[in-house]
N, C-alpha and C. Protein backbone atom coordinates (compact mmCIF):
# COMPACT_ATOMS: atom_id res chain seq x y z
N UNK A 1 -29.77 10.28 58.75
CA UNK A 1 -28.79 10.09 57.70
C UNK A 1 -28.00 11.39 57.57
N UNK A 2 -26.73 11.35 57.69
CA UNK A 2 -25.42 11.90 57.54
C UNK A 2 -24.73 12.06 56.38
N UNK A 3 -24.40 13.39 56.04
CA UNK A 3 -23.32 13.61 54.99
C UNK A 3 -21.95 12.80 55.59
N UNK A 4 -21.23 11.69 55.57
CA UNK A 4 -20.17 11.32 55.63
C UNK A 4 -18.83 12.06 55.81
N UNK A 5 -17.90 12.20 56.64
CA UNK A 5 -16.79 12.94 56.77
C UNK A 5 -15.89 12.54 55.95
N UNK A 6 -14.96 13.73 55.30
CA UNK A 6 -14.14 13.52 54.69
C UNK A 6 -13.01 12.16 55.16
N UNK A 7 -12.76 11.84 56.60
CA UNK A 7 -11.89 10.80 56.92
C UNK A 7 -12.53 9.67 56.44
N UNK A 8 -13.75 9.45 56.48
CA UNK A 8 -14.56 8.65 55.96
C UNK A 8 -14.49 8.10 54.59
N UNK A 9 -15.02 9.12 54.00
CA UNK A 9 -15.02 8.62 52.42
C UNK A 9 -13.86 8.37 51.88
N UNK A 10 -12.69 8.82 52.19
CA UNK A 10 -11.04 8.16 52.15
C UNK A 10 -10.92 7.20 52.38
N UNK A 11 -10.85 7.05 53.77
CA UNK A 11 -10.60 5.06 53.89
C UNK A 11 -11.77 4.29 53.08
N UNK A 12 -12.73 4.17 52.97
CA UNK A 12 -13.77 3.78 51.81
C UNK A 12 -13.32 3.73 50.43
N UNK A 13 -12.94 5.09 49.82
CA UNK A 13 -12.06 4.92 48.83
C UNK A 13 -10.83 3.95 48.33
N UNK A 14 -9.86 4.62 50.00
CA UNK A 14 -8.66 3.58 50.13
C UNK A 14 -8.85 1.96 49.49
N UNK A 15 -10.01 1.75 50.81
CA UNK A 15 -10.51 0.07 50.75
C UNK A 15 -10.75 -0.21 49.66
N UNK A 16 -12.20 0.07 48.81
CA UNK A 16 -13.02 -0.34 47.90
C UNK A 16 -12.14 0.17 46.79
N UNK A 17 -11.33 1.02 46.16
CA UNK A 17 -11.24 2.30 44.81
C UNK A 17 -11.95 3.20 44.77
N UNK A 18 -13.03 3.26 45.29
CA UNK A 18 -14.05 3.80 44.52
C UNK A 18 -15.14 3.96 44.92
N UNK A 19 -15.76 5.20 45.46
CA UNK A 19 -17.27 5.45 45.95
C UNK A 19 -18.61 4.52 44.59
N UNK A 20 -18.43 5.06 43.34
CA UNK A 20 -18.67 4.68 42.41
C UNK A 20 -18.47 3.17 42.00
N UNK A 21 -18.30 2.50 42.42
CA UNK A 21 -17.69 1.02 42.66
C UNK A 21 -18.04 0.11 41.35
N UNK A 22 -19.51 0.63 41.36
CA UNK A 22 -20.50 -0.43 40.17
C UNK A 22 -19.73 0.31 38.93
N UNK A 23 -19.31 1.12 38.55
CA UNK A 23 -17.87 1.73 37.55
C UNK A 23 -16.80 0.91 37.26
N UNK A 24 -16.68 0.62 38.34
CA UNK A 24 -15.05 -0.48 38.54
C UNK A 24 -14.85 -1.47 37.11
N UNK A 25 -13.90 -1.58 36.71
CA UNK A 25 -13.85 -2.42 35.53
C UNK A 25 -12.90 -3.51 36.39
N UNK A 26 -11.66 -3.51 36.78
CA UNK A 26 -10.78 -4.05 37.52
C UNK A 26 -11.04 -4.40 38.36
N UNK A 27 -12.07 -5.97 38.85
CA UNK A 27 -12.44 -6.55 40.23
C UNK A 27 -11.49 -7.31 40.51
N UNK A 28 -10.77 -8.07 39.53
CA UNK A 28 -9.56 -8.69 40.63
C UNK A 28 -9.25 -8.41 41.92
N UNK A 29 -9.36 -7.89 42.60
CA UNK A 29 -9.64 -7.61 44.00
C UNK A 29 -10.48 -8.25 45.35
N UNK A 30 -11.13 -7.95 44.57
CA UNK A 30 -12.82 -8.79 44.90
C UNK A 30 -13.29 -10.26 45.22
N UNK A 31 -14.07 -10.61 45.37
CA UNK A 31 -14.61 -11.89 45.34
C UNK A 31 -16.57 -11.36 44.76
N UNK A 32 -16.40 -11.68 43.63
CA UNK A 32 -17.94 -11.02 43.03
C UNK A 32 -19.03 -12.65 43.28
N UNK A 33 -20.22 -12.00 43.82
CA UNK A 33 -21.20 -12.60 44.05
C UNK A 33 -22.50 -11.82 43.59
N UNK A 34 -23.83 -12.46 43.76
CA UNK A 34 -24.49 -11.93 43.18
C UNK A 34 -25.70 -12.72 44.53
N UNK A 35 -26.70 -11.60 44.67
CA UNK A 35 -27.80 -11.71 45.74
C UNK A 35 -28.60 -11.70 44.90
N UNK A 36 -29.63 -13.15 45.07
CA UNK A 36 -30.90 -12.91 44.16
C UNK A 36 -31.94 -13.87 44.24
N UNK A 37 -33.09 -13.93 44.00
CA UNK A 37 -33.93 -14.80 44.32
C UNK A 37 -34.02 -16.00 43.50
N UNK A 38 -33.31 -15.80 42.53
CA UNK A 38 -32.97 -17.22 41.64
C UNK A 38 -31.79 -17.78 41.89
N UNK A 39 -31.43 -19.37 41.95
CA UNK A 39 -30.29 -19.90 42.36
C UNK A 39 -29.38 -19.61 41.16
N UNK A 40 -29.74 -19.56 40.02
CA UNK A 40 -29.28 -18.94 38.53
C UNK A 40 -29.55 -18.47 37.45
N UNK A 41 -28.44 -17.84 36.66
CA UNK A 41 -28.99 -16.79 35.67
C UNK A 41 -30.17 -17.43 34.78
N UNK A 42 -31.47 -16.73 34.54
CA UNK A 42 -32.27 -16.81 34.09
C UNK A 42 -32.22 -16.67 32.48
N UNK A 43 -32.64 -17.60 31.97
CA UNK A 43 -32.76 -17.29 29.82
C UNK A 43 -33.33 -16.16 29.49
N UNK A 44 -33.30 -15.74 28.24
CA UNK A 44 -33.87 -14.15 28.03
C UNK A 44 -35.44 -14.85 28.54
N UNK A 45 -36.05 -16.08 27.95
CA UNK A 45 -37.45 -16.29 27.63
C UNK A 45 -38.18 -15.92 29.11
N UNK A 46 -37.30 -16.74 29.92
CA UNK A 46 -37.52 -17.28 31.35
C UNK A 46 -37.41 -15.60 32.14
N UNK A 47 -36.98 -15.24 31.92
CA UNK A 47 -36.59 -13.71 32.30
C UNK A 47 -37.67 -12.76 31.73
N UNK A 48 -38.07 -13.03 30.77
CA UNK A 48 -39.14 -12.37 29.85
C UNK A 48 -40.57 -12.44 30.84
N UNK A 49 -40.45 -13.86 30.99
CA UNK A 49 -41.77 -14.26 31.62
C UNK A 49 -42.14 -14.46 33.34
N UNK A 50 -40.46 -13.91 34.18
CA UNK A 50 -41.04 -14.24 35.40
C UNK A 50 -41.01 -12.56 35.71
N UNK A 51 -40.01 -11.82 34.83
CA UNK A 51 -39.93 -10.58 35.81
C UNK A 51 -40.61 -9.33 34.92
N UNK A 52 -41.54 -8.79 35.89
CA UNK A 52 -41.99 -7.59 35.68
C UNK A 52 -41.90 -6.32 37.14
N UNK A 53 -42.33 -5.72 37.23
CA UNK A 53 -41.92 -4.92 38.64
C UNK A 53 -43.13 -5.25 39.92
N UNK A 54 -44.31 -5.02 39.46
CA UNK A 54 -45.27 -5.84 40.47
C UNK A 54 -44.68 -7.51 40.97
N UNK A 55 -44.77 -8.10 39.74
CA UNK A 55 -44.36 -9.72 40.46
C UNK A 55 -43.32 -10.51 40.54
N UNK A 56 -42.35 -9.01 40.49
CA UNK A 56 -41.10 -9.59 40.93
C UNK A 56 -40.61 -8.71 41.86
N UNK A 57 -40.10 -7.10 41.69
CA UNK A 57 -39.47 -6.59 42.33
C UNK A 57 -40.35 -6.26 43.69
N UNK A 58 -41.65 -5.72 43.80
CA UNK A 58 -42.12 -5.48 45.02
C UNK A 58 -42.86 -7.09 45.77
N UNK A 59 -42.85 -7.88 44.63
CA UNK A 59 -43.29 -9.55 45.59
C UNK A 59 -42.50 -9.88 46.60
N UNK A 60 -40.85 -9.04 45.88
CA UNK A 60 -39.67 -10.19 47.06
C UNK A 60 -38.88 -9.10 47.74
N UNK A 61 -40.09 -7.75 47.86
CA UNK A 61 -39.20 -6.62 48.67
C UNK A 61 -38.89 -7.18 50.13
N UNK A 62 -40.12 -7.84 50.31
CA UNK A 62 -39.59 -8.13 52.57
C UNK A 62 -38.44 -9.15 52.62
N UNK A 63 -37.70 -9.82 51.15
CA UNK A 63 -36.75 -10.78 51.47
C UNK A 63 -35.81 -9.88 51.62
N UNK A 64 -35.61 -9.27 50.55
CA UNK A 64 -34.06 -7.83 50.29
C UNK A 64 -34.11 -6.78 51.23
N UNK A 65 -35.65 -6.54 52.29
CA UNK A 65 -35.53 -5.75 53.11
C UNK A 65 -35.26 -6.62 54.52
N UNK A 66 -35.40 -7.86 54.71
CA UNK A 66 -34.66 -8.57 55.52
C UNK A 66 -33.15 -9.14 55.64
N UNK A 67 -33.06 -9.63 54.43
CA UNK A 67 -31.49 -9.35 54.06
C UNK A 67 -30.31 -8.26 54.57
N UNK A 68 -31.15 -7.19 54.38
CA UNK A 68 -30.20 -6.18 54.27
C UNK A 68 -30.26 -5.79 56.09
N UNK A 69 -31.71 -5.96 56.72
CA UNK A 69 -31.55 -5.74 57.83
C UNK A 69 -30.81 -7.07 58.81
N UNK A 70 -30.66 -7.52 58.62
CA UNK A 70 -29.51 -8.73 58.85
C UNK A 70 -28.30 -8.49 58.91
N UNK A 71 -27.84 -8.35 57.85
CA UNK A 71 -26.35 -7.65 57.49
C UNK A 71 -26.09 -6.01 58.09
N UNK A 72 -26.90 -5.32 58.70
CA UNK A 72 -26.90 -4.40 58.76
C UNK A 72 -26.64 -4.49 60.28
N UNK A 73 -27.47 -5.55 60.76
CA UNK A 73 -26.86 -5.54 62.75
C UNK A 73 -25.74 -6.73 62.46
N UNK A 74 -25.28 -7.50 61.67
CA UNK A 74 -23.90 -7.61 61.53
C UNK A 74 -23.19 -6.76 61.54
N UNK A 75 -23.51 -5.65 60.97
CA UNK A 75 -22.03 -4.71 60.92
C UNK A 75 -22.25 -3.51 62.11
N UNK A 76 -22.40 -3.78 62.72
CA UNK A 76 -22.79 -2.71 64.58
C UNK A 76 -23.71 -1.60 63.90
N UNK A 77 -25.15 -1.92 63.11
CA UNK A 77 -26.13 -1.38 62.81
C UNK A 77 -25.43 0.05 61.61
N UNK A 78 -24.15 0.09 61.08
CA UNK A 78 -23.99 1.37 60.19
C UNK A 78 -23.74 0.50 59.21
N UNK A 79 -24.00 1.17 58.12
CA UNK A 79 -23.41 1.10 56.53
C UNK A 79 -23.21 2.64 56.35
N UNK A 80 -22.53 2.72 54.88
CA UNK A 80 -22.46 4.00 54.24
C UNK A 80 -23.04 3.53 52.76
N UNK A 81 -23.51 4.87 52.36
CA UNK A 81 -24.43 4.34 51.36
C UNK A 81 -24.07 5.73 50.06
N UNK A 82 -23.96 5.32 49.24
CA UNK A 82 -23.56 6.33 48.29
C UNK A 82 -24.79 6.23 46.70
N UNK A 83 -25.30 7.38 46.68
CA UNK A 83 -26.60 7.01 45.27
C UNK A 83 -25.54 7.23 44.57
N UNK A 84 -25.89 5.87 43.41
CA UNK A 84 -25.02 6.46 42.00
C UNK A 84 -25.53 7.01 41.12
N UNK A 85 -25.16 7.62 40.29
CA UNK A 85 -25.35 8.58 39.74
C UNK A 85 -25.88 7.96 37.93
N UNK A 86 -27.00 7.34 38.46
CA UNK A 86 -27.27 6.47 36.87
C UNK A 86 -27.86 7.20 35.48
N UNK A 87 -28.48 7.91 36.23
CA UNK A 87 -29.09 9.17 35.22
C UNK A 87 -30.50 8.85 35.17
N UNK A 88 -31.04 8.01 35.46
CA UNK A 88 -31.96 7.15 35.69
C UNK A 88 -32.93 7.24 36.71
N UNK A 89 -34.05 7.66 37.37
CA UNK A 89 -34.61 7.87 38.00
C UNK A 89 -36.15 8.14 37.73
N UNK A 90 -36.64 7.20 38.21
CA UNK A 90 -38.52 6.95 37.26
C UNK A 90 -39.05 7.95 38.63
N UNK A 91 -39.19 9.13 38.11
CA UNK A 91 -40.27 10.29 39.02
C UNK A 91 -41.38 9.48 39.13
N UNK A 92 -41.76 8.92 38.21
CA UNK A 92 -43.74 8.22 38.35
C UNK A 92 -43.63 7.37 39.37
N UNK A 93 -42.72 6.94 40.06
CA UNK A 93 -42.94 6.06 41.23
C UNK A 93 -42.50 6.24 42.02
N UNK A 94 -41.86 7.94 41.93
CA UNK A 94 -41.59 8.32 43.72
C UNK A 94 -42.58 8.65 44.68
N UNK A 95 -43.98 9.07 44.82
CA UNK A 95 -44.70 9.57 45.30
C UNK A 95 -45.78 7.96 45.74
N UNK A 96 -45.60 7.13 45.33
CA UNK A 96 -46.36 5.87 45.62
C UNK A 96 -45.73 5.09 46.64
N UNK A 97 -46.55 5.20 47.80
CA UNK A 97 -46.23 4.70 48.70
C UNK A 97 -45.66 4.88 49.86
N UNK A 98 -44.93 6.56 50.09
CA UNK A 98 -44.34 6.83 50.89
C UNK A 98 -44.52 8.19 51.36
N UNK A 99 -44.20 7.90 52.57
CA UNK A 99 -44.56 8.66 54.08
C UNK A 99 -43.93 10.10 53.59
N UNK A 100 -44.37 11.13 54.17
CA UNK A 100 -43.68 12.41 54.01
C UNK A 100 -42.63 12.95 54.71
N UNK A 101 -42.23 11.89 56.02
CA UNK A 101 -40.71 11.62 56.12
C UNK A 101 -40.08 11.56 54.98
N UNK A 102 -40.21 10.26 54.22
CA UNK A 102 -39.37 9.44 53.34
C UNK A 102 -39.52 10.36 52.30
N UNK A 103 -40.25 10.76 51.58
CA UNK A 103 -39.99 11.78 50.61
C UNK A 103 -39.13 12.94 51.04
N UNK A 104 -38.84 13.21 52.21
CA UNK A 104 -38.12 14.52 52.93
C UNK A 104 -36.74 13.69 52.43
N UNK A 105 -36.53 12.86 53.15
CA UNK A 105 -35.27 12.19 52.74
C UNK A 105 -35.14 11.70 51.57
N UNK A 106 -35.52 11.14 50.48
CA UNK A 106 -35.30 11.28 49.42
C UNK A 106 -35.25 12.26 47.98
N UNK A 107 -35.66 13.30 49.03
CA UNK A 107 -35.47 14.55 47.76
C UNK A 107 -34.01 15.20 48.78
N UNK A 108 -33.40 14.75 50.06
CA UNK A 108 -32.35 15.39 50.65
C UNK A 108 -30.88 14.18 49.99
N UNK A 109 -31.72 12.93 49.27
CA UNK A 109 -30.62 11.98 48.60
C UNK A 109 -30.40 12.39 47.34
N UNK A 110 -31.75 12.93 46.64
CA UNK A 110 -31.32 13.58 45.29
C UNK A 110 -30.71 14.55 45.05
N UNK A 111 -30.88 15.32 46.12
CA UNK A 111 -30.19 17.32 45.92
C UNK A 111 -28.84 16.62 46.46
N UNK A 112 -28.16 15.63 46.71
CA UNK A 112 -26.84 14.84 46.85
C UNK A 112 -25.95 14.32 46.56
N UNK A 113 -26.40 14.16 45.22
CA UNK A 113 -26.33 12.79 44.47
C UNK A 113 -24.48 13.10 44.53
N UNK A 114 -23.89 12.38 44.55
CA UNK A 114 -22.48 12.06 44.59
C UNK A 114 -21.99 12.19 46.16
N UNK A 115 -22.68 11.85 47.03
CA UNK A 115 -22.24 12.29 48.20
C UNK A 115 -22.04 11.15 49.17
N UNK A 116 -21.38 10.47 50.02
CA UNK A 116 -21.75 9.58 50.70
C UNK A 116 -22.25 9.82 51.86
N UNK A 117 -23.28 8.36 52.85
CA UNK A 117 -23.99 8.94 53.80
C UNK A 117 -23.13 8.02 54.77
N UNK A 118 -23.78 7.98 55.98
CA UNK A 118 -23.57 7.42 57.57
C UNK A 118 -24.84 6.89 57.47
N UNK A 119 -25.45 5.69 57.45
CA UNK A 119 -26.63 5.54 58.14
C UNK A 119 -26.49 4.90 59.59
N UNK A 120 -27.47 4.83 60.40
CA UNK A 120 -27.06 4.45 61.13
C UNK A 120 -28.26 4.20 61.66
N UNK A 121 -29.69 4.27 60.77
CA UNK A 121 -30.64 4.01 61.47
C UNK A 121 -31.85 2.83 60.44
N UNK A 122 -31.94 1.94 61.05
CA UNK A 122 -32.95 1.22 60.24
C UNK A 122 -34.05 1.53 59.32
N UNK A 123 -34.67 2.44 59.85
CA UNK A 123 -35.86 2.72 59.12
C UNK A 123 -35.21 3.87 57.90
N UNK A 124 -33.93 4.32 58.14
CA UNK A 124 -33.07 5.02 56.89
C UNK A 124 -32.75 4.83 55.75
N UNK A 125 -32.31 2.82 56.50
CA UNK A 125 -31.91 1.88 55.45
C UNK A 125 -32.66 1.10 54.84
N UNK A 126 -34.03 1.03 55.18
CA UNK A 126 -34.93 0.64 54.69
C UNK A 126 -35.68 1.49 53.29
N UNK A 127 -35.63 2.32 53.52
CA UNK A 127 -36.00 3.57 52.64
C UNK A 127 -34.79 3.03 51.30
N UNK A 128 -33.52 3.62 51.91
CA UNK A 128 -32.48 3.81 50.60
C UNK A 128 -32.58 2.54 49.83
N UNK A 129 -32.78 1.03 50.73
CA UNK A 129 -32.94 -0.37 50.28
C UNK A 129 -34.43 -0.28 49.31
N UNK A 130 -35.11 -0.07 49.70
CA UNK A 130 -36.78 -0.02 48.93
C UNK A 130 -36.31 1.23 48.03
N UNK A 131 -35.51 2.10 47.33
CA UNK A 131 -35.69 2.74 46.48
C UNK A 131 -34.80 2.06 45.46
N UNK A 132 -33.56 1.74 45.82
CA UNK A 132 -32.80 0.14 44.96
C UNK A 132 -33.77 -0.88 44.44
N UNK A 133 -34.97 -1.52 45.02
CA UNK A 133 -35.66 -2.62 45.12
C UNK A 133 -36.47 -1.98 43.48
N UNK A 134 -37.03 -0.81 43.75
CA UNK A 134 -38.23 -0.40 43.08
C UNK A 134 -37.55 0.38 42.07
N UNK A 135 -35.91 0.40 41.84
CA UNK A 135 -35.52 0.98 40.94
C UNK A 135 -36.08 2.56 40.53
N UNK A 136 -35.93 2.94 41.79
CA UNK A 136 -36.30 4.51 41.69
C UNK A 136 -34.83 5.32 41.73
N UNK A 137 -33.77 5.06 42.52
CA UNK A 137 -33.09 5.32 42.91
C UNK A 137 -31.72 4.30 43.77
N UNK A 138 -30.75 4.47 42.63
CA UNK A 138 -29.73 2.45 42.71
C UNK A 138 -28.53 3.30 43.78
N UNK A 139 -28.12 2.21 44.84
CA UNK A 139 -27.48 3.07 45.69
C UNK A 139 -26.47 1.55 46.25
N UNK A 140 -25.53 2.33 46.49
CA UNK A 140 -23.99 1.26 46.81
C UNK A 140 -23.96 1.53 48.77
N UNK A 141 -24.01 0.06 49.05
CA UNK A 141 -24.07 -0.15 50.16
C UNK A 141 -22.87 -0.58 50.54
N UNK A 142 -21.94 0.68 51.04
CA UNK A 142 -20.23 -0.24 51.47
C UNK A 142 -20.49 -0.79 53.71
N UNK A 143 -20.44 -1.84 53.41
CA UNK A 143 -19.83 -2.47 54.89
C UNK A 143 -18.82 -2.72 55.53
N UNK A 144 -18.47 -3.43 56.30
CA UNK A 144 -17.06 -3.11 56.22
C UNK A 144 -16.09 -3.73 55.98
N UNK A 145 -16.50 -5.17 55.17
CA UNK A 145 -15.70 -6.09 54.09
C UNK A 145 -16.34 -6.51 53.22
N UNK A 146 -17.47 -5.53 52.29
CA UNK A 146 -18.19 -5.58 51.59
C UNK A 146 -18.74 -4.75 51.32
N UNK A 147 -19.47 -4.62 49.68
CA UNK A 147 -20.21 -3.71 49.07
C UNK A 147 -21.12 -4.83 48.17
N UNK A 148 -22.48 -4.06 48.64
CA UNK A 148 -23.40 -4.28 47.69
C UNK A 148 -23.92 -3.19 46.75
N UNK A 149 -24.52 -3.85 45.52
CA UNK A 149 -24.72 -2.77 44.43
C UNK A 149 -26.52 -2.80 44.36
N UNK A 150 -26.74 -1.72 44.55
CA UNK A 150 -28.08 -1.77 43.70
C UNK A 150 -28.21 -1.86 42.41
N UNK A 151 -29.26 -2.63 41.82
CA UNK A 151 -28.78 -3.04 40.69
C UNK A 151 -30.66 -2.84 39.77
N UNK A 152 -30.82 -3.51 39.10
CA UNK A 152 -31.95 -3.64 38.05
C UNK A 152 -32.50 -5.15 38.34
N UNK A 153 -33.79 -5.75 38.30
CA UNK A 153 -33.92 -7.14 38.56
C UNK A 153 -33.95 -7.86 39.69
N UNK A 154 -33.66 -6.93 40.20
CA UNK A 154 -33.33 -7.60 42.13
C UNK A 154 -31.74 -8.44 42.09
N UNK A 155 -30.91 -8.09 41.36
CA UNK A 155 -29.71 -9.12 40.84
C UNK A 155 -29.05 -7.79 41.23
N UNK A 156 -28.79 -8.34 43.29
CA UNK A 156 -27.51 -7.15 43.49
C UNK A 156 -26.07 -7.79 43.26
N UNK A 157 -25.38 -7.32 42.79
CA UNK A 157 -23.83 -7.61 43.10
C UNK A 157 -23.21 -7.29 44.31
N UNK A 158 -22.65 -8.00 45.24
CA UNK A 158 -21.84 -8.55 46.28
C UNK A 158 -20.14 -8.20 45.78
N UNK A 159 -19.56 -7.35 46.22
CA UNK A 159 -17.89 -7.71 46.22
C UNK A 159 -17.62 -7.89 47.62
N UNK A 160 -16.82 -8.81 47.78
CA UNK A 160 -15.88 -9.22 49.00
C UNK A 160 -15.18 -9.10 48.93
N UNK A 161 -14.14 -8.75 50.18
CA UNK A 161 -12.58 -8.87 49.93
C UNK A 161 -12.49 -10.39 50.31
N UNK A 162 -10.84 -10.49 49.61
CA UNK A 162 -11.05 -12.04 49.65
C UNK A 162 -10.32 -12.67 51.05
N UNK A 163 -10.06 -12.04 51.98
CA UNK A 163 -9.49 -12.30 53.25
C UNK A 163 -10.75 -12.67 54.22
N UNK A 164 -11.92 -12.07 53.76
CA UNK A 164 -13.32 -11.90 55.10
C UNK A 164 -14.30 -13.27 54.78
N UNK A 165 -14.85 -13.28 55.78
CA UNK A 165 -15.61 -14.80 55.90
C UNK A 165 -17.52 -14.34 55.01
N UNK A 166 -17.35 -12.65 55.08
CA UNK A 166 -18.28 -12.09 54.73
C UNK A 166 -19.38 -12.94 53.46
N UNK A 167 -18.94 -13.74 52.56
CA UNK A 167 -19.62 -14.67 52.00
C UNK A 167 -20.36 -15.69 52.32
N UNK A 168 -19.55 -16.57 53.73
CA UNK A 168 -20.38 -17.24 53.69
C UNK A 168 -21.63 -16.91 54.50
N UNK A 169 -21.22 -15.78 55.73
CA UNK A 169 -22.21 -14.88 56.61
C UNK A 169 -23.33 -14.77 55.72
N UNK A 170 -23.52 -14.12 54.20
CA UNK A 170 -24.19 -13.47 53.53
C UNK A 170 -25.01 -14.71 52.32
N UNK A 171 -24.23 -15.77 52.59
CA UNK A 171 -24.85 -17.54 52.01
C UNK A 171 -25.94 -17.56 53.10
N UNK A 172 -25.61 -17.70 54.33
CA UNK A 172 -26.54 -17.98 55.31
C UNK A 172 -27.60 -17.28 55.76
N UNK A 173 -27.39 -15.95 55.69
CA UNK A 173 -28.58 -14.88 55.61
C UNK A 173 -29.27 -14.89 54.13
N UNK A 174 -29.08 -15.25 53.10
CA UNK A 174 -29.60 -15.35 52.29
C UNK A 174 -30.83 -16.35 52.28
N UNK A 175 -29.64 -17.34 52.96
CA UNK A 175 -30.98 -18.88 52.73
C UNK A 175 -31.82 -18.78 53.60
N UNK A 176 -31.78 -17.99 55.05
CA UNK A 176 -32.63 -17.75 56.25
C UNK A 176 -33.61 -16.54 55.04
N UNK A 177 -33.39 -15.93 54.72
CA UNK A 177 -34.41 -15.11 54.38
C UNK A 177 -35.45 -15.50 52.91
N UNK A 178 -34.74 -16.61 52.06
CA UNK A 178 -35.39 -17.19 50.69
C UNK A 178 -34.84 -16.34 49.48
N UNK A 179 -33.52 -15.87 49.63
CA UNK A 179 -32.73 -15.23 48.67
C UNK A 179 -31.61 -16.19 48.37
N UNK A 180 -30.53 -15.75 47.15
CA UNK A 180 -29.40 -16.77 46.90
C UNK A 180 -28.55 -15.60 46.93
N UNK A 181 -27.47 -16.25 47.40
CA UNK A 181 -25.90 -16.02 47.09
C UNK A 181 -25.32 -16.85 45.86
N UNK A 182 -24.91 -16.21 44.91
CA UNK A 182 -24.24 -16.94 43.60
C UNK A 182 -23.02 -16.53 43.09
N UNK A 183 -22.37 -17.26 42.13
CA UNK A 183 -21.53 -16.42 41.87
C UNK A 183 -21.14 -16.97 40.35
């Protein structure tokens, strides 16, 4: 994983507005969708009672970590990936579970924070994806007619531009993996 070149984060900008994207107030642009393991929005009660972080967010990590590796050799194996800057970051669950690679790289994403990357390697994107999942660390995945948001709940947001077929690509990898596309 790569600090991103300045030509880079420009056209990204250009495209999207905005490294910061999940900021955006003005999606008219867009085509907003939402990736998630429910076909729809859940009631507070129903929400109360299915999601906690054991039996929800790490139950349906191998779907969102298949997902994403899907979409990821769709797009000739790169994304750019930008941590946002939530203020937010649960220390008690960085050290659970991970390799002393992955802690190398995630204390080289925190001393970063506003920076965009190059990934370009799976087991990179797996990491930045599982720290979104486990809400350690929420990070914007731009492709290259699309951005996904890390989000809270496993409820990522999807923008499309509205010219790319990128929706329904991301309907079909969804349902191959036991995730939804909604909107």
């Amino acid at each position: 994983m790569e600090k991103a070149d300045l030509d880079v984060q420009q056209r990204i900008i250009n495209e999207f507005g905005r490294l910061d994207i999940e900021l955006e107030e003005d999606l008219s642009r867009f085509q907003v969708y939402l990736i998630d393991i429910y076909n729809s929005a859940l009631d507070k009660d129903a929400a109360r009672n299915h999601i906690s972080y054991e039996r929800h967010n790490l139950f349906y990590e191998q779907q969102f970590l298949k997902f994403f590796e899907k979409v990821f050799s769709q797009n000739n194996n790169l994304v750019y990936i930008y941590p946002q800057d939530t203020g937010i970051l649960k220390r008690d669950k960085i050290h659970r579970g991970y390799s002393k690679s992955e802690l190398t790289l995630l204390e080289s994403l925190l001393s970063h924070r506003k920076t965009l990357f190059t990934v370009d390697d799976l087991d990179e994107l797996n990491l930045v994806v599982k720290l979104s999942i486990r809400e350690i660390l929420l990070s914007n995945f731009f492709f290259s007619d699309s951005v996904i948001i890390g989000n809270f709940d496993l409820t990522f947001p999807v923008y499309f531009f509205p010219f790319s077929n990128f929706n329904e690509k991301y309907y079909s990898i969804a349902n191959d993996v036991g995730l939804h596309l909604r909107n």
